[in-house]
C-alpha atoms as a PDB file:
ATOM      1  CA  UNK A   1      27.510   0.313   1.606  1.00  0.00           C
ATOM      2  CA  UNK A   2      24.828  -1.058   4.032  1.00  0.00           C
ATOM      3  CA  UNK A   3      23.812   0.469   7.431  1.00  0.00           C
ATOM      4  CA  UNK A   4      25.340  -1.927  10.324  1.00  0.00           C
ATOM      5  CA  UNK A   5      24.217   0.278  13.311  1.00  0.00           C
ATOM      6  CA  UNK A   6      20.489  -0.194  12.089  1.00  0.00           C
ATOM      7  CA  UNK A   7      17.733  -2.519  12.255  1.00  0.00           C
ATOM      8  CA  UNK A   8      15.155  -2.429   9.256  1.00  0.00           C
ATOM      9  CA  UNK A   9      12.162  -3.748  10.229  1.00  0.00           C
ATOM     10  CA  UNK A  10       9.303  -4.355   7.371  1.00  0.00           C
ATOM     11  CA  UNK A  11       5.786  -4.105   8.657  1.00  0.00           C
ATOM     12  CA  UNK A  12       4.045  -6.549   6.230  1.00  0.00           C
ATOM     13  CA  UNK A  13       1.219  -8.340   8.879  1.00  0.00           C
ATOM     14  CA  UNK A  14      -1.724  -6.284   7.351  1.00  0.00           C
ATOM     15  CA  UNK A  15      -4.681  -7.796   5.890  1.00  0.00           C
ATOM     16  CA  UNK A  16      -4.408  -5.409   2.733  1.00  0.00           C
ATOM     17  CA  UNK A  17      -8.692  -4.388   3.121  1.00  0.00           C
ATOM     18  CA  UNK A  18      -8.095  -1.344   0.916  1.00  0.00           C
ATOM     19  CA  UNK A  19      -6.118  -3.136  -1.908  1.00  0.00           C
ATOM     20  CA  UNK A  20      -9.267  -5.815  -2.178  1.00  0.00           C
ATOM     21  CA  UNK A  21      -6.451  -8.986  -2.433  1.00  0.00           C
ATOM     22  CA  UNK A  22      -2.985  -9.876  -0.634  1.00  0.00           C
ATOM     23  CA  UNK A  23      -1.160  -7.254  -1.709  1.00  0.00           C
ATOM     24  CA  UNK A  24       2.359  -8.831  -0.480  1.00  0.00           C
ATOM     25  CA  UNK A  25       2.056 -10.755  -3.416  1.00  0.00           C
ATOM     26  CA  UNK A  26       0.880  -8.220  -6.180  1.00  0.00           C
ATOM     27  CA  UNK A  27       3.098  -8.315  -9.049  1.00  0.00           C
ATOM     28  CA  UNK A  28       5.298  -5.270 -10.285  1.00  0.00           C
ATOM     29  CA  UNK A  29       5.956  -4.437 -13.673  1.00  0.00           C
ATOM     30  CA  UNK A  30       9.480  -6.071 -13.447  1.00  0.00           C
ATOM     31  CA  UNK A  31       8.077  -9.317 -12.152  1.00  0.00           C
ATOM     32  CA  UNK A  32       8.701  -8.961  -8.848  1.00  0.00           C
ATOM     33  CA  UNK A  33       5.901  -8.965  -5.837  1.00  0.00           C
ATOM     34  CA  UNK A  34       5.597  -6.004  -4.161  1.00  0.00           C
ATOM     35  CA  UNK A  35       6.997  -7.222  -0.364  1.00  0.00           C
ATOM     36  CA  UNK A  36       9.688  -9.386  -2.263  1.00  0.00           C
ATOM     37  CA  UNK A  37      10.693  -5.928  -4.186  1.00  0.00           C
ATOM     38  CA  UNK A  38      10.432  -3.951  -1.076  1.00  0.00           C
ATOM     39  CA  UNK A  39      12.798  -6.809   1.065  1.00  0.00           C
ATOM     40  CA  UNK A  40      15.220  -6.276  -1.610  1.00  0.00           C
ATOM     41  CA  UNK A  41      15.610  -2.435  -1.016  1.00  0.00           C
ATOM     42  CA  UNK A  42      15.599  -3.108   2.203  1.00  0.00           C
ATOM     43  CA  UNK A  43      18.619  -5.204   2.254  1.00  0.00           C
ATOM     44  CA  UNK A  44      19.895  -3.079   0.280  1.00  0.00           C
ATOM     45  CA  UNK A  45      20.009   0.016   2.381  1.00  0.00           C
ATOM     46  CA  UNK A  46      21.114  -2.376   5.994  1.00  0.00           C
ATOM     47  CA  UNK A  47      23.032  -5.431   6.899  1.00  0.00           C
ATOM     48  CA  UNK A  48      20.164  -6.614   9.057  1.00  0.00           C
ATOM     49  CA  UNK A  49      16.407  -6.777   8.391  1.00  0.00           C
ATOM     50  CA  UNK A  50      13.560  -8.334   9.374  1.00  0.00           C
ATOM     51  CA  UNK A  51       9.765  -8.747   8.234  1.00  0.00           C
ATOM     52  CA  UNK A  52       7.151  -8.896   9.895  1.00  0.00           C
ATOM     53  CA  UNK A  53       3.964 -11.037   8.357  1.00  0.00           C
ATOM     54  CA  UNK A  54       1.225 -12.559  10.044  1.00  0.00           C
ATOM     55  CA  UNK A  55       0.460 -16.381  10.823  1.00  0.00           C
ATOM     56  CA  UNK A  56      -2.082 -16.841   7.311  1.00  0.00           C
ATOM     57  CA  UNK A  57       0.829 -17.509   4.575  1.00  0.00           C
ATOM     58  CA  UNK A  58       4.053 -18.695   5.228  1.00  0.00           C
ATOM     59  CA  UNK A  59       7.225 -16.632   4.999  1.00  0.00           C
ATOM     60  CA  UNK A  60       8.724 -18.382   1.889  1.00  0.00           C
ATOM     61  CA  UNK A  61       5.392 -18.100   0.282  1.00  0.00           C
ATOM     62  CA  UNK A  62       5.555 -14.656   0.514  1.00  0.00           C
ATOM     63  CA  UNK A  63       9.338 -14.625  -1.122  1.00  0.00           C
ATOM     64  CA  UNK A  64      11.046 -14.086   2.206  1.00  0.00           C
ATOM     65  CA  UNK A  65      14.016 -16.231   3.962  1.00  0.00           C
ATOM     66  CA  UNK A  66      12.157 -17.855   6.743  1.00  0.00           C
ATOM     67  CA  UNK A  67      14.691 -16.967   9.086  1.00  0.00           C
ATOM     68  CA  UNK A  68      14.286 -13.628   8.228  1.00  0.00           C
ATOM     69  CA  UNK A  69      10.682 -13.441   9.123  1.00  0.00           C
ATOM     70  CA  UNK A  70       9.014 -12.551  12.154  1.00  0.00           C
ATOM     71  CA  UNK A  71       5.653 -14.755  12.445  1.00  0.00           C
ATOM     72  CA  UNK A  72       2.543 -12.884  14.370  1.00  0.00           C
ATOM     73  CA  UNK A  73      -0.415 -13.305  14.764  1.00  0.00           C
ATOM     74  CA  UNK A  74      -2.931 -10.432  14.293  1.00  0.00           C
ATOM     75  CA  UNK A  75      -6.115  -9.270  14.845  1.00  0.00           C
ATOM     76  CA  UNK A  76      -8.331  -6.374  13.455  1.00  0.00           C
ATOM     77  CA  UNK A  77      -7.902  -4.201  16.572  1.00  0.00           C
ATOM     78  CA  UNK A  78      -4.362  -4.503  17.105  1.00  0.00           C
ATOM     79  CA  UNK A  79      -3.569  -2.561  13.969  1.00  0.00           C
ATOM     80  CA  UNK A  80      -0.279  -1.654  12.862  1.00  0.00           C
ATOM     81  CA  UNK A  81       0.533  -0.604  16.282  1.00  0.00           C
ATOM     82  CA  UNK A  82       0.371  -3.864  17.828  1.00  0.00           C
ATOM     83  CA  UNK A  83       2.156  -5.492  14.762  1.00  0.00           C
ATOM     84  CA  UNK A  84       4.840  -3.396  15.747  1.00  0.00           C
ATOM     85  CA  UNK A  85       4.686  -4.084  19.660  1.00  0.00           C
ATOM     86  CA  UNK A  86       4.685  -7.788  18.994  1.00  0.00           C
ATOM     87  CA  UNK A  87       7.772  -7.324  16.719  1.00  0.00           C
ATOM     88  CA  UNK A  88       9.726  -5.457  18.929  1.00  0.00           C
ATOM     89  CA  UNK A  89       9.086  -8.193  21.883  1.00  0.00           C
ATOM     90  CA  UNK A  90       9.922 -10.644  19.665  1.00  0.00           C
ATOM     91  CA  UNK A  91      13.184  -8.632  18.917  1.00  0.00           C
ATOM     92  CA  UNK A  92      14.015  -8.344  22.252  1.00  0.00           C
ATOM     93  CA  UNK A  93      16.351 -10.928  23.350  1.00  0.00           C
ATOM     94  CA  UNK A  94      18.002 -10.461  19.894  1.00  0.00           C
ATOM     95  CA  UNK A  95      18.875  -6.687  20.031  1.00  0.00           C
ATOM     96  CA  UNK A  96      20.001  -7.287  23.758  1.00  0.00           C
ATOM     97  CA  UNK A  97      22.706  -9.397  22.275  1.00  0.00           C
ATOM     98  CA  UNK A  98      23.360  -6.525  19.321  1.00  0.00           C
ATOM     99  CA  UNK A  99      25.042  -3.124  18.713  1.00  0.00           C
ATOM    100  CA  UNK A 100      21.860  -2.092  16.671  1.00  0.00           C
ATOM    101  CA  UNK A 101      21.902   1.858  17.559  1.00  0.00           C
ATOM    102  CA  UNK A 102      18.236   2.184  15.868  1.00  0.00           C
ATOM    103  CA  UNK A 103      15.572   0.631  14.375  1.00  0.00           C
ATOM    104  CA  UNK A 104      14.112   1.778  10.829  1.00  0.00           C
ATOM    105  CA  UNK A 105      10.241   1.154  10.747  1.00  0.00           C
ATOM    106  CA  UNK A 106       9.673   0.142   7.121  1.00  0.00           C
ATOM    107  CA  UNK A 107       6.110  -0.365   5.535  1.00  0.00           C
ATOM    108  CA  UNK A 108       5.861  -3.424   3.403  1.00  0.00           C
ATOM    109  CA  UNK A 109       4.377  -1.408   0.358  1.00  0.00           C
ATOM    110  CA  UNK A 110       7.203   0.786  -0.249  1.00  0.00           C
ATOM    111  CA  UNK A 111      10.039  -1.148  -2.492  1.00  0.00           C
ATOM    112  CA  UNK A 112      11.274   2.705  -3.845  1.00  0.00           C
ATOM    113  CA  UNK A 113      13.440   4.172  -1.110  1.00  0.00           C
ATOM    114  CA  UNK A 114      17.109   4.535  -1.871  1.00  0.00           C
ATOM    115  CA  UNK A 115      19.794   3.030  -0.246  1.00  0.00           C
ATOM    116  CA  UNK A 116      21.531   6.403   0.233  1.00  0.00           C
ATOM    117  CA  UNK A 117      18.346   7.999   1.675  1.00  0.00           C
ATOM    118  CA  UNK A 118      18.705   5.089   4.698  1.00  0.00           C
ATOM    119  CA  UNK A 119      22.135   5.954   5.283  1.00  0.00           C
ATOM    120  CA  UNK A 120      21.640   9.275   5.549  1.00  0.00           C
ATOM    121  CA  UNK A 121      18.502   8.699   7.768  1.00  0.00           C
ATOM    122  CA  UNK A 122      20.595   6.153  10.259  1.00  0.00           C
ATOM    123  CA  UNK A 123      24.059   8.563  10.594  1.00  0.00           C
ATOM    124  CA  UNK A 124      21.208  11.427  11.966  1.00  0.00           C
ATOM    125  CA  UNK A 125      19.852   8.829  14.748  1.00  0.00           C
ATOM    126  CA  UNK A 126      20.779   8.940  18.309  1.00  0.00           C
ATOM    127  CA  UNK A 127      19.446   6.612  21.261  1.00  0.00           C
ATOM    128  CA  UNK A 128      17.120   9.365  22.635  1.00  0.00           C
ATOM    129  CA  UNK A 129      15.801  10.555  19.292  1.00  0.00           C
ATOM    130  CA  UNK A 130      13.690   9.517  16.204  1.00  0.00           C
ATOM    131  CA  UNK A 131      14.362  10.273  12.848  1.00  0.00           C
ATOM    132  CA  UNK A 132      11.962  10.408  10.162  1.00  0.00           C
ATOM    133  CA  UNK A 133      11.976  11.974   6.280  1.00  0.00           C
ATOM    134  CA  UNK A 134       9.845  14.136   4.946  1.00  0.00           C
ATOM    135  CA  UNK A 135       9.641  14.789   0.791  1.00  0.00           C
ATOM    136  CA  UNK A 136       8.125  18.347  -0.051  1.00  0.00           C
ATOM    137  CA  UNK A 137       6.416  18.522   3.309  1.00  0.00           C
ATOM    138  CA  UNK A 138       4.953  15.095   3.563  1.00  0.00           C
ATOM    139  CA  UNK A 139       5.991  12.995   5.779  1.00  0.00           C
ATOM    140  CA  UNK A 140       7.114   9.546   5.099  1.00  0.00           C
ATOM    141  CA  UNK A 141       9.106   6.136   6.084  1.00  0.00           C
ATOM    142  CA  UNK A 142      11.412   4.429   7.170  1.00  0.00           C
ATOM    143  CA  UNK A 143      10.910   6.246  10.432  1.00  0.00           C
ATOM    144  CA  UNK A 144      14.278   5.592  12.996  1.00  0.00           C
ATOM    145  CA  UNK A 145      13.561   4.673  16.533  1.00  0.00           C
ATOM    146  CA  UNK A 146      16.740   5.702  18.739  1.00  0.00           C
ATOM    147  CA  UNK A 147      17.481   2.297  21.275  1.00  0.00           C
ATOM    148  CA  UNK A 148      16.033   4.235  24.301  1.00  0.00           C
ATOM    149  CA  UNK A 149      12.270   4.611  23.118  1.00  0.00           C
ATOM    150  CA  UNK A 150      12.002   1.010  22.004  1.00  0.00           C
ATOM    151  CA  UNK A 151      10.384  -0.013  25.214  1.00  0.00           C
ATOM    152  CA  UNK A 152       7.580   2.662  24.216  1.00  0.00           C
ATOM    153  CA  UNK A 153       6.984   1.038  21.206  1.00  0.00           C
ATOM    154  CA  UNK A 154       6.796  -2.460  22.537  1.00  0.00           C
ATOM    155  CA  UNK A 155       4.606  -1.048  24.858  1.00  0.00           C
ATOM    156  CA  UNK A 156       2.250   1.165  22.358  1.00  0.00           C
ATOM    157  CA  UNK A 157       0.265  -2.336  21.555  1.00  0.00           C
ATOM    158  CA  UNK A 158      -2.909  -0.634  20.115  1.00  0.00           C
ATOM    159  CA  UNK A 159      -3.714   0.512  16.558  1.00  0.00           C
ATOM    160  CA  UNK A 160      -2.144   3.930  17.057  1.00  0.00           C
ATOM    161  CA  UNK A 161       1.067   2.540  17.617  1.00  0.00           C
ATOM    162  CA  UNK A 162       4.035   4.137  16.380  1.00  0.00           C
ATOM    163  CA  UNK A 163       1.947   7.701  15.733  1.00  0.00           C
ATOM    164  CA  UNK A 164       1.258   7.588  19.555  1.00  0.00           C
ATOM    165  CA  UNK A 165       4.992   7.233  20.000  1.00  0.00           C
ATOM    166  CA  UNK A 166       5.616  10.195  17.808  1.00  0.00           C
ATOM    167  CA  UNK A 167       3.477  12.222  19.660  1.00  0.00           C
ATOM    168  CA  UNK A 168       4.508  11.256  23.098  1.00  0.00           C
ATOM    169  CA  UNK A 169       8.041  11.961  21.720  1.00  0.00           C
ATOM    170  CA  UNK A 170       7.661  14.879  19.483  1.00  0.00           C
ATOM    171  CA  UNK A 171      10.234  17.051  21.472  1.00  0.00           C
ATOM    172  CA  UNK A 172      12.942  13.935  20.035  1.00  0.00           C
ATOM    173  CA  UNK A 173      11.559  14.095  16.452  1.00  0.00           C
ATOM    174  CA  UNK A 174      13.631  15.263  13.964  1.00  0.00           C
ATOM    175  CA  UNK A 175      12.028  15.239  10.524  1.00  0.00           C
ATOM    176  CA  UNK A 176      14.883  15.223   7.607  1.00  0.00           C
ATOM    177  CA  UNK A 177      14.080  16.820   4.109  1.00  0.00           C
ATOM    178  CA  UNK A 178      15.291  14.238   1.081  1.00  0.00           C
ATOM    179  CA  UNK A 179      15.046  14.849  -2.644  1.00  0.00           C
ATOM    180  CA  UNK A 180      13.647  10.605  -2.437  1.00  0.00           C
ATOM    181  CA  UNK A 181       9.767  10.424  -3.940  1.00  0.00           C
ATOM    182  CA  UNK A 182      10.674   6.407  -2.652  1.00  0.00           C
ATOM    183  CA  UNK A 183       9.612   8.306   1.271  1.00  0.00           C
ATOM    184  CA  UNK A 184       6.071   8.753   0.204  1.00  0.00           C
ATOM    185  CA  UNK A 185       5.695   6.399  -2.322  1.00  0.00           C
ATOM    186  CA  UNK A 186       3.107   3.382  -0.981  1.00  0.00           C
ATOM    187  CA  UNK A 187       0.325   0.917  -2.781  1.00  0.00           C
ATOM    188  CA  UNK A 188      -2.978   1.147  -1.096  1.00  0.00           C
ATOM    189  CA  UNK A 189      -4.902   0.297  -4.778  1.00  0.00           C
ATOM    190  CA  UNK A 190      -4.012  -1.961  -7.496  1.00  0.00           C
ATOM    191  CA  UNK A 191      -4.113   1.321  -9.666  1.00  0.00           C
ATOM    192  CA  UNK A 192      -0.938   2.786  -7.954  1.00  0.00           C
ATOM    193  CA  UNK A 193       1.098  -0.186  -9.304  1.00  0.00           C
ATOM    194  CA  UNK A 194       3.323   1.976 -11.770  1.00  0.00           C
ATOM    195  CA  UNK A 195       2.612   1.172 -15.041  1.00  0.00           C
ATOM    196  CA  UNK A 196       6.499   0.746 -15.813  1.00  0.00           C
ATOM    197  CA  UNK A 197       9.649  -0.566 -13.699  1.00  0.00           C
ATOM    198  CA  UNK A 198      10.482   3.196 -12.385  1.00  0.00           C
ATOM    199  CA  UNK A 199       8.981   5.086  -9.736  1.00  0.00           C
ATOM    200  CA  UNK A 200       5.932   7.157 -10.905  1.00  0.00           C
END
């Protein structure tokens, strides 16, 4: 079963400083890259996603449908925050023409979360509120934007982006407790590719 009332939405337009190389396109232990792997939970968890990658390497080079992708271009200031406001213009004239209730905010360097954790996640969302996981206290992604505070993230265009949302809505923010390592689990080095297919 696949989430039909939510949007996932891969941020994957960084420039990947920390990792020292293009990090999309690191290989996993099953052969996989790591954005391809992370697309595939994706679509495994909702009916409709999207990725968002910058203007440097095409979207099929990357292992994503082009159709799928959402081309930006990006700039060392904007951040993550204005990856996401450029998405979410982009989006616009498509979710006006949609049922989408929500829209999950999924980094490109997580390919662990379980389906069932996202459908869990998307039943909690309402238009007014957002809904993000937490695993033993840390807090961790996809985070769900309720329909009504999309303009604010559209609007948050510098590098604080979504945090500046979640603090500006903390009163909606309701943080869920899963049993799903997949939440916290992200790449910044090379060494935190798990040696073997499962999740560390």
């Amino acid at each position: 079963m696949r989430s039909k009332n939510s949007l996932a939405l891969i941020m994957a337009a960084g420039h990947s400083r920390r990792f020292g190389s293009d990090k999309r396109v690191a290989t996993l232990n099953d052969g996989r890259t790591l954005l391809a792997a992370t697309f595939q939970a994706a679509c495994a968890a909702f009916k409709q996603v999207r990725v968002v990658v910058n203007s440097q390497v095409s979207p099929t080079e990357l292992g994503i449908p082009e159709s799928l992708a959402i081309v930006i271009n990006t700039s060392a200031s904007a951040g993550l925050g204005g990856s996401i406001s450029n998405a979410i213009q982009a989006l616009d004239k498509h979710m006006a023409s949609t049922e989408f209730g929500s829209i999950a905010i999924w980094l490109g360097d997580m390919p662990w979360v379980r389906p069932e954790t996202c459908w869990d996640l998307a039943q909690r969302v309402t238009a007014n509120t957002i809904v993000r996981p937490t695993y033993r206290g840390d807090l961790g992604h996809p985070v769900f934007f309720g329909s009504n505070i999309w303009p604010a993230l559209g609007d948050a265009k510098d590098e604080r982006g979504g945090r500046h949302v979640l603090t500006r809505f903390a009163h909606q923010v309701i943080n869920i407790p899963v049993t799903d390592p997949g939440v916290v689990q992200d790449i910044d080095y090379p060494d935190a590719i798990p040696k073997s297919t499962s999740l560390p």
